[in-house]
C-alpha atoms as a PDB file:
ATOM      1  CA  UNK A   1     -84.901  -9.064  10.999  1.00  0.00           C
ATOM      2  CA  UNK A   2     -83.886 -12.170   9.016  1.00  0.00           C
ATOM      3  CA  UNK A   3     -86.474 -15.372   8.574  1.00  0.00           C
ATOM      4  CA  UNK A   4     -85.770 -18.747   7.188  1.00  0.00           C
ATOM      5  CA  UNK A   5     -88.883 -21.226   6.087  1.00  0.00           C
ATOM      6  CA  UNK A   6     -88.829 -24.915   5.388  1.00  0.00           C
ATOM      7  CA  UNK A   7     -91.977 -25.579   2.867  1.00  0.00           C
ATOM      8  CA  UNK A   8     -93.216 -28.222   1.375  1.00  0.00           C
ATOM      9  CA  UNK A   9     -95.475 -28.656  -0.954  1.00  0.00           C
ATOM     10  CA  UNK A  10     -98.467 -31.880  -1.294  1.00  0.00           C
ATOM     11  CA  UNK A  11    -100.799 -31.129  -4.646  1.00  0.00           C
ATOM     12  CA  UNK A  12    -103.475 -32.669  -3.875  1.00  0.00           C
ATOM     13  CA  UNK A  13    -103.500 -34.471  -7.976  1.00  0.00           C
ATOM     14  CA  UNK A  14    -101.787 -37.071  -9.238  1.00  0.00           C
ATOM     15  CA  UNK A  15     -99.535 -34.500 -11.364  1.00  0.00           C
ATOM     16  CA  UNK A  16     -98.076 -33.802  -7.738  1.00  0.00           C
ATOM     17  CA  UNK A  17     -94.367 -32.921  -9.355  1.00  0.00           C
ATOM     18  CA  UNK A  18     -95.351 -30.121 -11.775  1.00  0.00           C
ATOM     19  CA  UNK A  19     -96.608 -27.596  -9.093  1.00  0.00           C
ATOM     20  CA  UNK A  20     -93.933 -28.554  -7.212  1.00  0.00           C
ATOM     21  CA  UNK A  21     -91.381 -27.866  -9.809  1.00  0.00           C
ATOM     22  CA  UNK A  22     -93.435 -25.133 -10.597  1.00  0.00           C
ATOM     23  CA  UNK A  23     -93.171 -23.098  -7.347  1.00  0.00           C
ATOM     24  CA  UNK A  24     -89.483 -23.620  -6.642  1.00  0.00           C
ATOM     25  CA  UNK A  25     -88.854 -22.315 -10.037  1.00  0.00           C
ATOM     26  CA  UNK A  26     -90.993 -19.162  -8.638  1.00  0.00           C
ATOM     27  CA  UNK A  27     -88.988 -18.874  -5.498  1.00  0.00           C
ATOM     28  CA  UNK A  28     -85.647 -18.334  -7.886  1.00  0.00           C
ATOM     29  CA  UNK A  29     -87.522 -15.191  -9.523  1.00  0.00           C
ATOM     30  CA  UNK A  30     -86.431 -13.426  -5.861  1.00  0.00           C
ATOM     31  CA  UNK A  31     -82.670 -12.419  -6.376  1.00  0.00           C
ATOM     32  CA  UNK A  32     -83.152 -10.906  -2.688  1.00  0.00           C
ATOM     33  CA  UNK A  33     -83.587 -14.476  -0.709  1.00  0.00           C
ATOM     34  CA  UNK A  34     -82.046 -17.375  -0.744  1.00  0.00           C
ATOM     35  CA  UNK A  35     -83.239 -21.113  -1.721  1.00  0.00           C
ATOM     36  CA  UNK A  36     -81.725 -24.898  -0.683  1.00  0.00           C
ATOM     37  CA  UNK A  37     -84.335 -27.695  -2.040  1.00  0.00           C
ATOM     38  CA  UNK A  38     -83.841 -31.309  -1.089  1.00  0.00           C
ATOM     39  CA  UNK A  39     -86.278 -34.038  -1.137  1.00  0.00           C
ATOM     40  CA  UNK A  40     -88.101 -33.587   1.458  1.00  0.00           C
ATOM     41  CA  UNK A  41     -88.489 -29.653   1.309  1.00  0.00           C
ATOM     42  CA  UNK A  42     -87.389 -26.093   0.252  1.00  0.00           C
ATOM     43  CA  UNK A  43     -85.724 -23.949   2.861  1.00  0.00           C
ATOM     44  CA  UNK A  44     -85.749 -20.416   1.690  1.00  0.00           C
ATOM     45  CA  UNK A  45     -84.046 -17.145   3.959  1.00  0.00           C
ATOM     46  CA  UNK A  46     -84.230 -13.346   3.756  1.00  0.00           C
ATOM     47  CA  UNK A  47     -85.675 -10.185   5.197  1.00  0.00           C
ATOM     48  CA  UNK A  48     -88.649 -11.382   7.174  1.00  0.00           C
ATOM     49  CA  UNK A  49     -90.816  -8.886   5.082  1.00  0.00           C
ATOM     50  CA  UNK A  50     -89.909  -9.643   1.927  1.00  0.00           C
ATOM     51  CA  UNK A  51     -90.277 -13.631   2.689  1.00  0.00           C
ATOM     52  CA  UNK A  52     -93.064 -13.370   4.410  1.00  0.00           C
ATOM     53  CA  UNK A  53     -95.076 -11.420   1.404  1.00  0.00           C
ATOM     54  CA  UNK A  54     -93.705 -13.723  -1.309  1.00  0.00           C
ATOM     55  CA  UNK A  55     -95.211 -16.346   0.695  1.00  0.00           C
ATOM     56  CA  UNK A  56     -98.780 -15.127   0.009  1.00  0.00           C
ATOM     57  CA  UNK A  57     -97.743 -13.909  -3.181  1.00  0.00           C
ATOM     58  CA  UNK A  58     -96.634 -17.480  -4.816  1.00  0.00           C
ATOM     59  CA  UNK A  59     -98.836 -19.341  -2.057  1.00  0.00           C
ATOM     60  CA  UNK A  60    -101.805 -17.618  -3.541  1.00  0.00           C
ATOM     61  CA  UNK A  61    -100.293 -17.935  -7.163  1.00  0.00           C
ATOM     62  CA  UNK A  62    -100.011 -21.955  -6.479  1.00  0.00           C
ATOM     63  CA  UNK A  63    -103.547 -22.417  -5.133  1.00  0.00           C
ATOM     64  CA  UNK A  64    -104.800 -20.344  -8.584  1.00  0.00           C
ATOM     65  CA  UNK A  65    -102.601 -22.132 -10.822  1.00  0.00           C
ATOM     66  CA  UNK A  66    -102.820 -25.776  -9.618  1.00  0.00           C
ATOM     67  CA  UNK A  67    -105.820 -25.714  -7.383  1.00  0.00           C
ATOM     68  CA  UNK A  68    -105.984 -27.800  -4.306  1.00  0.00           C
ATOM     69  CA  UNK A  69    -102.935 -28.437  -2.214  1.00  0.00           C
ATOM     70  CA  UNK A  70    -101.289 -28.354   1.345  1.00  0.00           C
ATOM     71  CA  UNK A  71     -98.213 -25.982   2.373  1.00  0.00           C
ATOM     72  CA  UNK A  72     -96.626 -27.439   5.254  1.00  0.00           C
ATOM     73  CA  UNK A  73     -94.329 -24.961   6.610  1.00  0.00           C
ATOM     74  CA  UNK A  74     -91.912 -24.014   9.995  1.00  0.00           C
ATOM     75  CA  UNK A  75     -90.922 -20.192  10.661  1.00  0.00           C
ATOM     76  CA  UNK A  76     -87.283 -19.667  12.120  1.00  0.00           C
ATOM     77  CA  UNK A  77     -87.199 -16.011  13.289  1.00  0.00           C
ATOM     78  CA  UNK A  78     -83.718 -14.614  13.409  1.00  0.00           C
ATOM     79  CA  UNK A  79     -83.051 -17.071  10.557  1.00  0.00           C
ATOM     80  CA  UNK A  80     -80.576 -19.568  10.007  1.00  0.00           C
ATOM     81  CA  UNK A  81     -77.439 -20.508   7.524  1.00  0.00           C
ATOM     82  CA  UNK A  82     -78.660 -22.757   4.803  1.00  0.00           C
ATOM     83  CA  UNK A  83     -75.535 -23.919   3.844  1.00  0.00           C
ATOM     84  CA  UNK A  84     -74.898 -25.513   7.036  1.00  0.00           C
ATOM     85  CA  UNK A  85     -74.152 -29.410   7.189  1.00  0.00           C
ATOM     86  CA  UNK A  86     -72.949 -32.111   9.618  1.00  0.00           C
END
């Protein structure tokens, strides 16, 4: 089963880009999904396992790294293309 996630990311510091940065660059280290960013959020898509345990994986990884911040995120089961524009 395919899932697609829109995240985004609020550090709560007033370095609020560098975590950011810092956890889409994280996302690219999975060949196996895939990743649009725009500025308002990161959609990412793939095997709903393998998303869903990267999540905690780099969620936890953030939270350690940077400390305090809010994920804001929206679960699409079945997925969706992220290449698709109107």
């Amino acid at each position: 089963m395919q899932l697609s996630v829109e995240i985004s990311l609020y550090p709560l510091q007033d370095n609020y880009l560098a975590p950011i940065q810092w956890f889409i660059a994280r996302m690219d280290s999975y060949p196996e999904i895939q990743r649009k960013t725009n500025a308002m959020s990161t959609q990412i898509g793939g095997d709903y396992d393998t998303v869903m345990a990267l999540l905690a994986t780099e969620m936890k990884a953030a939270h350690e790294q940077w400390g305090k911040g809010v994920f804001v995120c929206k679960f699409i089961p079945g997925g969706v293309d992220l290449d698709h524009s109107e």
